[in-house]
PDB file of N, CA and C in Angstrom:
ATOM      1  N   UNK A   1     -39.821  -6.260  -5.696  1.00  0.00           N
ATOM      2  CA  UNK A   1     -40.906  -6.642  -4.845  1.00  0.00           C
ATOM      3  C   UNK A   1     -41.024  -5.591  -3.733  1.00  0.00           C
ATOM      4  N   UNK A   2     -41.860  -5.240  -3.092  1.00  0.00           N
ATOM      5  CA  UNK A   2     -42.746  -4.248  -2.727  1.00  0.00           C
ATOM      6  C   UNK A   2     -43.035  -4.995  -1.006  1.00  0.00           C
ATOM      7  N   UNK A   3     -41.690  -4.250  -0.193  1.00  0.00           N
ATOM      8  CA  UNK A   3     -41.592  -5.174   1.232  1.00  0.00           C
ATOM      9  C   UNK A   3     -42.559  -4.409   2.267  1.00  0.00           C
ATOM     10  N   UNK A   4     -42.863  -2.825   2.077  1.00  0.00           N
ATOM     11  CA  UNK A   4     -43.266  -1.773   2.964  1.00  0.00           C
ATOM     12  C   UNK A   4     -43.477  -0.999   2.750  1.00  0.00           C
ATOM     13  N   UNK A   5     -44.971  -0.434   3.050  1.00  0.00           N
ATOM     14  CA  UNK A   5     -45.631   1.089   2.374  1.00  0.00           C
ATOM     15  C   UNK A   5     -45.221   2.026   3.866  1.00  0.00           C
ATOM     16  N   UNK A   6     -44.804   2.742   3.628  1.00  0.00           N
ATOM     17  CA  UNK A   6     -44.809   3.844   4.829  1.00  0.00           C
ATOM     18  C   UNK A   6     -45.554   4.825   4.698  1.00  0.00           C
ATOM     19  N   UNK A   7     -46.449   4.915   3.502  1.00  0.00           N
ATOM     20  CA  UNK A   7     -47.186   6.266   3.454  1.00  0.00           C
ATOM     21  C   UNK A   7     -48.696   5.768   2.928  1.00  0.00           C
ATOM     22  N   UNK A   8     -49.885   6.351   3.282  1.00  0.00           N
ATOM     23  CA  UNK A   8     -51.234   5.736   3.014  1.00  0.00           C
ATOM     24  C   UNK A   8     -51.807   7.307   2.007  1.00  0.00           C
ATOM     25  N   UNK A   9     -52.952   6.695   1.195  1.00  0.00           N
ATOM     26  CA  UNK A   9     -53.405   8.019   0.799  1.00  0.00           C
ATOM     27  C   UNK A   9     -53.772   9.307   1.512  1.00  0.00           C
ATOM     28  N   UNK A  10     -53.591  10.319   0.925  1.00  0.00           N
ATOM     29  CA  UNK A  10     -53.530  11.447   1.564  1.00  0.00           C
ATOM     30  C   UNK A  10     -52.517  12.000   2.484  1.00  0.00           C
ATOM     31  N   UNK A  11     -51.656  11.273   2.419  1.00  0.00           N
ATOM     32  CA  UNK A  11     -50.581  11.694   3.639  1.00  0.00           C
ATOM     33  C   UNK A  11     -49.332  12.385   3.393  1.00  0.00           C
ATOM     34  N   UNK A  12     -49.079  13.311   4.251  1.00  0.00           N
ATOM     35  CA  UNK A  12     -48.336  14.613   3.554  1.00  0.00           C
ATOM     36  C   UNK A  12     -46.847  13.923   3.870  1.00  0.00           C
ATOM     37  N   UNK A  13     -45.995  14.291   2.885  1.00  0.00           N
ATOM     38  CA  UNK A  13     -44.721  13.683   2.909  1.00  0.00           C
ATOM     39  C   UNK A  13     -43.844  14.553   2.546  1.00  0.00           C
ATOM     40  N   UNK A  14     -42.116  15.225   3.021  1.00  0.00           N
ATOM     41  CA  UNK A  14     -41.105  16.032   2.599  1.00  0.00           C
ATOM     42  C   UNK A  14     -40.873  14.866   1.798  1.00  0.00           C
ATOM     43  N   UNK A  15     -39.812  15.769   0.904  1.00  0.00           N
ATOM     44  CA  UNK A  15     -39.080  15.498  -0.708  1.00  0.00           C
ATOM     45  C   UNK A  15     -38.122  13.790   0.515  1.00  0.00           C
ATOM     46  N   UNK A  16     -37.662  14.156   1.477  1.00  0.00           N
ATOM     47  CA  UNK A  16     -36.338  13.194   1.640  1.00  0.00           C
ATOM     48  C   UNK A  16     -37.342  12.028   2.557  1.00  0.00           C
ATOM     49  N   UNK A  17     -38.613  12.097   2.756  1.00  0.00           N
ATOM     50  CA  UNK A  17     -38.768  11.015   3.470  1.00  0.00           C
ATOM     51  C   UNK A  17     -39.282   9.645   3.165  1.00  0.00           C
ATOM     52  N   UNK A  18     -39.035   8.387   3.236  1.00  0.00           N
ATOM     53  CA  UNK A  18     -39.255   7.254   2.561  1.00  0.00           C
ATOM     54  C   UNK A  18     -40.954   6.789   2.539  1.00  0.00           C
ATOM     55  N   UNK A  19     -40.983   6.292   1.355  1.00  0.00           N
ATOM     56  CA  UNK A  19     -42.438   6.335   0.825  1.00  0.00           C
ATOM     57  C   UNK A  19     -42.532   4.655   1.264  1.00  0.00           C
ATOM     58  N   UNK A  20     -41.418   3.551   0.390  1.00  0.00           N
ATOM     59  CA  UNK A  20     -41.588   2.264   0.673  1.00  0.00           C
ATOM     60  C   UNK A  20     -40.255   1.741   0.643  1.00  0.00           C
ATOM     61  N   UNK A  21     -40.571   0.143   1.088  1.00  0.00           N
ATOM     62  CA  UNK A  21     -39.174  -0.324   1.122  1.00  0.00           C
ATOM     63  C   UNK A  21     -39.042  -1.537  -0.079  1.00  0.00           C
ATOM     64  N   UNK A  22     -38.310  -1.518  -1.139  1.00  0.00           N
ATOM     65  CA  UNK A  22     -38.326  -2.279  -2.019  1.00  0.00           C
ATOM     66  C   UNK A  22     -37.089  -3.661  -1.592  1.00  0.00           C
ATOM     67  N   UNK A  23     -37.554  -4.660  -1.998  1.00  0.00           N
ATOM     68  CA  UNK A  23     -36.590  -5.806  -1.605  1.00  0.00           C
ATOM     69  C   UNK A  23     -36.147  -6.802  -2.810  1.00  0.00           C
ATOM     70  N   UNK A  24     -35.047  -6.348  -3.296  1.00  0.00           N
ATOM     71  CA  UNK A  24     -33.980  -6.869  -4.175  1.00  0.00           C
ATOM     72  C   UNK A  24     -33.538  -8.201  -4.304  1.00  0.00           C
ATOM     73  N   UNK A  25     -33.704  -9.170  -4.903  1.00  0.00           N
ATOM     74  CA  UNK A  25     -32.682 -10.708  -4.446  1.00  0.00           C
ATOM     75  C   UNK A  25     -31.737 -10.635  -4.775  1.00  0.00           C
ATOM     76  N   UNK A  26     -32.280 -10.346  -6.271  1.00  0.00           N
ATOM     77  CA  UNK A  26     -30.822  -9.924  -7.157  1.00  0.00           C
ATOM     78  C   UNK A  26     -29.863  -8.973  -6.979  1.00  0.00           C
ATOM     79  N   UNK A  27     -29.858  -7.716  -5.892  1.00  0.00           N
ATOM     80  CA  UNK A  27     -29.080  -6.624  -5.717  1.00  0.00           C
ATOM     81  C   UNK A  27     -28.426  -7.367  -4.296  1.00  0.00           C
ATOM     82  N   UNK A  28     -29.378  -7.848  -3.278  1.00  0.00           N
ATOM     83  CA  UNK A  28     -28.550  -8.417  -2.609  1.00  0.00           C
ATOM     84  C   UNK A  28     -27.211  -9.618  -2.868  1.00  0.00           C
ATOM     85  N   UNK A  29     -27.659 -10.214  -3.927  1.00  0.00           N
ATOM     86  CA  UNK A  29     -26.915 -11.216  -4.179  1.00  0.00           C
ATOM     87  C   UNK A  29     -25.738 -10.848  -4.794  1.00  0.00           C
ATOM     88  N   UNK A  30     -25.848  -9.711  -5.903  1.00  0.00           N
ATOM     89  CA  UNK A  30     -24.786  -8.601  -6.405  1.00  0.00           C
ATOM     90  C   UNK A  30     -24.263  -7.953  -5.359  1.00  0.00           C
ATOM     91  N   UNK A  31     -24.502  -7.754  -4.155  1.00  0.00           N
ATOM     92  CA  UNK A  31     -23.811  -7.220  -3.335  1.00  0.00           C
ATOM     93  C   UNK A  31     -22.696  -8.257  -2.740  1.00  0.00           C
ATOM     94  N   UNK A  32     -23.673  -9.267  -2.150  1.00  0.00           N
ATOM     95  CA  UNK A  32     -22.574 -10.654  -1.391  1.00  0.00           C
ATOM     96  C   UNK A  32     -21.373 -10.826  -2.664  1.00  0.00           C
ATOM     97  N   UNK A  33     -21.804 -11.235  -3.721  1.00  0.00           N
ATOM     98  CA  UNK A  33     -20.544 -11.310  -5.079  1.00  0.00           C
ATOM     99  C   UNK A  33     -19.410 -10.063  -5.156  1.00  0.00           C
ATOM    100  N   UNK A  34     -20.448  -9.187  -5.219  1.00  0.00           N
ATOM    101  CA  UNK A  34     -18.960  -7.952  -5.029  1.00  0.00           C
ATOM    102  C   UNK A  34     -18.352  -7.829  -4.045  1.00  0.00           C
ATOM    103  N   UNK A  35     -19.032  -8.177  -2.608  1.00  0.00           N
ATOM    104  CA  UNK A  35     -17.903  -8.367  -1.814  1.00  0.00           C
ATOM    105  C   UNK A  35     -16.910  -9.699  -1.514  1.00  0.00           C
ATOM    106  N   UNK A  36     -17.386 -10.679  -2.209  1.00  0.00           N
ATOM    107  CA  UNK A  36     -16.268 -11.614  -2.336  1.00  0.00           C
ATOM    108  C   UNK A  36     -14.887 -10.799  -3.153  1.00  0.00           C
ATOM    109  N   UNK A  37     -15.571 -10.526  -4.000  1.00  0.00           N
ATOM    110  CA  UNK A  37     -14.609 -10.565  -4.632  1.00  0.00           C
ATOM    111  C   UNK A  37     -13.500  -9.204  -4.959  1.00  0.00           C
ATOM    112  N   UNK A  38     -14.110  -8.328  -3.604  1.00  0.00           N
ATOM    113  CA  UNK A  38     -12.902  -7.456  -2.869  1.00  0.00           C
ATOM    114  C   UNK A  38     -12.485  -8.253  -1.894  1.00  0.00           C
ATOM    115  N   UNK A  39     -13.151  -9.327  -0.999  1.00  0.00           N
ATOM    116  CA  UNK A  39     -12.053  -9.921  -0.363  1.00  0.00           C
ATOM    117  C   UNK A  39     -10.889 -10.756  -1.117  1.00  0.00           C
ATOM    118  N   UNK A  40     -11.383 -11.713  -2.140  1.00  0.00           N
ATOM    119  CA  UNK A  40     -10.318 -12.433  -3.093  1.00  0.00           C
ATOM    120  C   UNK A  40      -9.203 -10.994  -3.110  1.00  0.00           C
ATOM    121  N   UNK A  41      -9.289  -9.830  -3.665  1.00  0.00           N
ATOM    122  CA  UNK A  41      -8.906  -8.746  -4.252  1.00  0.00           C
ATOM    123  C   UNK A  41      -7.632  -8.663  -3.007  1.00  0.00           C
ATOM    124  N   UNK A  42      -8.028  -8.669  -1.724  1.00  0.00           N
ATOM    125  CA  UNK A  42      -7.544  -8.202  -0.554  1.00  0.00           C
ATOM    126  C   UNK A  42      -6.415  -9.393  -0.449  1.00  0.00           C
ATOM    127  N   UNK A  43      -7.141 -10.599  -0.162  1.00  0.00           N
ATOM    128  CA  UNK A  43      -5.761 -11.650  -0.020  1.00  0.00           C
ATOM    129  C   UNK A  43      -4.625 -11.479  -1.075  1.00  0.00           C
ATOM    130  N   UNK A  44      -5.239 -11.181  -2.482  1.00  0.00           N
ATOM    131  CA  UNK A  44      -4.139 -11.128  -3.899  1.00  0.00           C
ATOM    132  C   UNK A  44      -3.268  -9.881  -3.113  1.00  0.00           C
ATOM    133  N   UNK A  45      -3.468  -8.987  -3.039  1.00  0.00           N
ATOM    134  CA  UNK A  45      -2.579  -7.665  -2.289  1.00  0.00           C
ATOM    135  C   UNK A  45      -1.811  -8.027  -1.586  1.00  0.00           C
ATOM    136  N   UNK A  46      -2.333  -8.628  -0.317  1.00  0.00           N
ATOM    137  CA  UNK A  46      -1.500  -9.277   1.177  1.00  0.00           C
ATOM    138  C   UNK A  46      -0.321 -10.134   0.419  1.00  0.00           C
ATOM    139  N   UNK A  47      -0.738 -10.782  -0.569  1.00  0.00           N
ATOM    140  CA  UNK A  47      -0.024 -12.147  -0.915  1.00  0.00           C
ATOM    141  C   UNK A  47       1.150 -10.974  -2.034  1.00  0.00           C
ATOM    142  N   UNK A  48       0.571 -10.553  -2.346  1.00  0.00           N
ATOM    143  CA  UNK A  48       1.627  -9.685  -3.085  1.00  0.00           C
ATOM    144  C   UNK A  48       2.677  -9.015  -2.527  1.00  0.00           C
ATOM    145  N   UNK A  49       2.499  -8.078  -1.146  1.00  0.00           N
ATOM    146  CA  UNK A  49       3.242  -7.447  -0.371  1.00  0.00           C
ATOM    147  C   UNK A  49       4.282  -8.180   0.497  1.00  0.00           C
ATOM    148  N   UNK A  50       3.599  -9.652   1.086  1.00  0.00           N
ATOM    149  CA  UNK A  50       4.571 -11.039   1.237  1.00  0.00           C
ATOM    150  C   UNK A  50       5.353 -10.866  -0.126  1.00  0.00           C
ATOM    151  N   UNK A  51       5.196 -10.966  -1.141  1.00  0.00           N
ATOM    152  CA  UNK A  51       6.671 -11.692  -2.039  1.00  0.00           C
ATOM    153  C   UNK A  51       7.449 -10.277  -2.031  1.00  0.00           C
ATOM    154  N   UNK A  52       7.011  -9.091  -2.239  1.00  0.00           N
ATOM    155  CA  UNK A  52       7.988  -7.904  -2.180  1.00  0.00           C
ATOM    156  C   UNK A  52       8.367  -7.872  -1.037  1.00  0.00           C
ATOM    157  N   UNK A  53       8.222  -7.958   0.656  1.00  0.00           N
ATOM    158  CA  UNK A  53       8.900  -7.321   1.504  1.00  0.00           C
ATOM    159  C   UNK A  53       9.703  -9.091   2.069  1.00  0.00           C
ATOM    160  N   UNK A  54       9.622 -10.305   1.535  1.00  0.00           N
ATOM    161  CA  UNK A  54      10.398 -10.870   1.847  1.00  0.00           C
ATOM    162  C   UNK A  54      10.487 -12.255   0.265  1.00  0.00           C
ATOM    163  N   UNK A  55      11.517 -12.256  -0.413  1.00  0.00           N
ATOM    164  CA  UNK A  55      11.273 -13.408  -1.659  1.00  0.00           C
ATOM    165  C   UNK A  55      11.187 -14.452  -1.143  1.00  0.00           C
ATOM    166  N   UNK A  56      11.353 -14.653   0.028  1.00  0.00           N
ATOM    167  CA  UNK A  56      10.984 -16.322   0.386  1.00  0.00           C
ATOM    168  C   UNK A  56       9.910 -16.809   0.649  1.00  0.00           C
ATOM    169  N   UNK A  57       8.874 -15.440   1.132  1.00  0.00           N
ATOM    170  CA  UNK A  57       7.748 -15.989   1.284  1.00  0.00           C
ATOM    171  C   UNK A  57       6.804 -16.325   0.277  1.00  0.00           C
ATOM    172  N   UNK A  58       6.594 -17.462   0.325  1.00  0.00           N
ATOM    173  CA  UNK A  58       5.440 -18.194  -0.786  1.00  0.00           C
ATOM    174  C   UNK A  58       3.991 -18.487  -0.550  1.00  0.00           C
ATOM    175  N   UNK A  59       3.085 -17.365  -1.534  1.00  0.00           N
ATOM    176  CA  UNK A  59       2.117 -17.484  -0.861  1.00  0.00           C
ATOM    177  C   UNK A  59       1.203 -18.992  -0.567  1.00  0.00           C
ATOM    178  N   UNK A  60       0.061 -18.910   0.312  1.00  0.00           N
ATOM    179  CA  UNK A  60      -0.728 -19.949   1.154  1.00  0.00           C
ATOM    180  C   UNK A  60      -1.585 -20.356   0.245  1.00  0.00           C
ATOM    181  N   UNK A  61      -2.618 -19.322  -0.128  1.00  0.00           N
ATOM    182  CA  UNK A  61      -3.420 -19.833  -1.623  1.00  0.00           C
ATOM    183  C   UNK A  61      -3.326 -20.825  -2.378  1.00  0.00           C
ATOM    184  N   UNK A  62      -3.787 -21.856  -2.700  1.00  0.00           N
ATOM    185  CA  UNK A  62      -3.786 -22.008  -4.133  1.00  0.00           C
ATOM    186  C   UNK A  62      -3.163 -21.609  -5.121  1.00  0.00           C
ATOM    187  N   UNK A  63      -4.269 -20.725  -5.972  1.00  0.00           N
ATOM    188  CA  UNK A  63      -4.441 -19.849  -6.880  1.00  0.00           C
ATOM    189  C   UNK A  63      -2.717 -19.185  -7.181  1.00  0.00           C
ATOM    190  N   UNK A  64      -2.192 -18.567  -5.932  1.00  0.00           N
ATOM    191  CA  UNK A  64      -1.083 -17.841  -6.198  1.00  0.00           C
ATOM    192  C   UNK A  64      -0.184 -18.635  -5.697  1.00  0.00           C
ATOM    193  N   UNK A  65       0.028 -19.981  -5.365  1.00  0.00           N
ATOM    194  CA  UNK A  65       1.102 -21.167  -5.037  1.00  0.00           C
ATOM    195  C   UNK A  65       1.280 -21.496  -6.256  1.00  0.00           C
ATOM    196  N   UNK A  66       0.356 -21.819  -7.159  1.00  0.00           N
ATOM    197  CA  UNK A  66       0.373 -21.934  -8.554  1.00  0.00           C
ATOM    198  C   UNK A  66       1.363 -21.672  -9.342  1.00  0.00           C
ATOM    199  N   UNK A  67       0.505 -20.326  -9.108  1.00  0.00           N
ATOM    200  CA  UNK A  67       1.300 -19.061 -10.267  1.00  0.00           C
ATOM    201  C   UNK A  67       2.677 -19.147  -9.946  1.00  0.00           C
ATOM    202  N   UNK A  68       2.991 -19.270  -8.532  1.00  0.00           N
ATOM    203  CA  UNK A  68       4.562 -18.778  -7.777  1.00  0.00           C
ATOM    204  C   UNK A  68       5.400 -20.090  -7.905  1.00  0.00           C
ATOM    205  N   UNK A  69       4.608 -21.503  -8.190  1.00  0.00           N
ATOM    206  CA  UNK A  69       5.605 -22.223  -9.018  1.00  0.00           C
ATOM    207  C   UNK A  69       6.006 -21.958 -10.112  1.00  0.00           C
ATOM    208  N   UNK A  70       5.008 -21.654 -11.182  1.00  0.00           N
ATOM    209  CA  UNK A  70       5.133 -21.257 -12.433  1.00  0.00           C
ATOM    210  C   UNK A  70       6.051 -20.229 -13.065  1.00  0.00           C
ATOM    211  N   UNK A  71       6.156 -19.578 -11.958  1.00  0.00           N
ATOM    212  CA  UNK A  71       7.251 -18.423 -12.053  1.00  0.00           C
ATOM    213  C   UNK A  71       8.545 -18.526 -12.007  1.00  0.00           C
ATOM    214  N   UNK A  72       8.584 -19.543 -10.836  1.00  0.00           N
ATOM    215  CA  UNK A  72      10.053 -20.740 -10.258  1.00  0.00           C
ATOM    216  C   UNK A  72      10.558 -21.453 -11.091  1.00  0.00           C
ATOM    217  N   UNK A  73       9.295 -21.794 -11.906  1.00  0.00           N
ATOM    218  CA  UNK A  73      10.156 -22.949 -13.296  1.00  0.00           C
ATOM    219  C   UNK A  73      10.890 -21.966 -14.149  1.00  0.00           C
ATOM    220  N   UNK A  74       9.604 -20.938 -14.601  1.00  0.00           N
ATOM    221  CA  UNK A  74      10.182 -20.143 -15.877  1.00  0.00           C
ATOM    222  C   UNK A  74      11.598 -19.702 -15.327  1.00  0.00           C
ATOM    223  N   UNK A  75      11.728 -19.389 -14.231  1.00  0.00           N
ATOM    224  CA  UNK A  75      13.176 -18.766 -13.756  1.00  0.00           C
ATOM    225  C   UNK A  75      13.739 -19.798 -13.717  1.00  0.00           C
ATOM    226  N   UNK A  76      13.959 -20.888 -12.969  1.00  0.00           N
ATOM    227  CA  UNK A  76      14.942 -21.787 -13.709  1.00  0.00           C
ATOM    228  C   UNK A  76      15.101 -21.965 -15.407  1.00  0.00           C
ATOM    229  N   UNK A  77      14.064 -22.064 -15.712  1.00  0.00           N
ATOM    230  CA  UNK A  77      14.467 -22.514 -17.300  1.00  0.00           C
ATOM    231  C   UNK A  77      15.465 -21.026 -18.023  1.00  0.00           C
ATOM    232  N   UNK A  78      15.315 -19.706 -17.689  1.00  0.00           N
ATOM    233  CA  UNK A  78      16.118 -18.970 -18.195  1.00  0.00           C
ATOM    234  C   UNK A  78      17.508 -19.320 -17.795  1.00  0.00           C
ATOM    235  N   UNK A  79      17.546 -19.102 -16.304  1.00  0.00           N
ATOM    236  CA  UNK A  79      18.941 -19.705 -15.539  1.00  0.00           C
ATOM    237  C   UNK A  79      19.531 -20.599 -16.738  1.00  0.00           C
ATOM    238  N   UNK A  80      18.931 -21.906 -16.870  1.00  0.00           N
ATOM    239  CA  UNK A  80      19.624 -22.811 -17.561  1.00  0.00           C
ATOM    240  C   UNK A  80      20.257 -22.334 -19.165  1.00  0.00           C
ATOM    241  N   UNK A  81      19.297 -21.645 -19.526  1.00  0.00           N
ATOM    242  CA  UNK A  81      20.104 -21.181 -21.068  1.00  0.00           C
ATOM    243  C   UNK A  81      20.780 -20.526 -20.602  1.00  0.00           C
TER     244      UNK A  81
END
């Protein structure tokens, strides 16, 4: 969609200067999504660097409280055999 003409007929224009302004829903909305999901990306890291620089810490999340039980069992269950 077609937000802003900056240039009318006849009007002299260089190669770099903007003609119009086009307005995206869908690129904006692809933008907000990709940046979720470098922030998700960012907490997984943080939460990662917690279990390497101390094993006690368990991450806050959900998602990776989960997993970090899941991990706790499987390690007990080897322990036990």
């Amino acid at each position: 969609m077609v937000e802003e003409v900056y240039v009318s007929e006849g009007d002299y224009i260089k190669m770099s200067d903007p003609i119009l302004k086009v307005r995206s829903f869908d690129a904006s909305r692809n933008l907000q999504l990709l940046k979720m999901e470098l922030t998700d990306a960012d907490q997984y890291l943080d939460d990662l660097r917690g279990l390497l620089s101390d094993p006690l810490t368990v991450p806050v999340r959900q998602k990776f409280r989960t997993a970090w039980e899941e991990y706790c069992h499987h390690l007990d269950y080897l322990i036990l055999m």
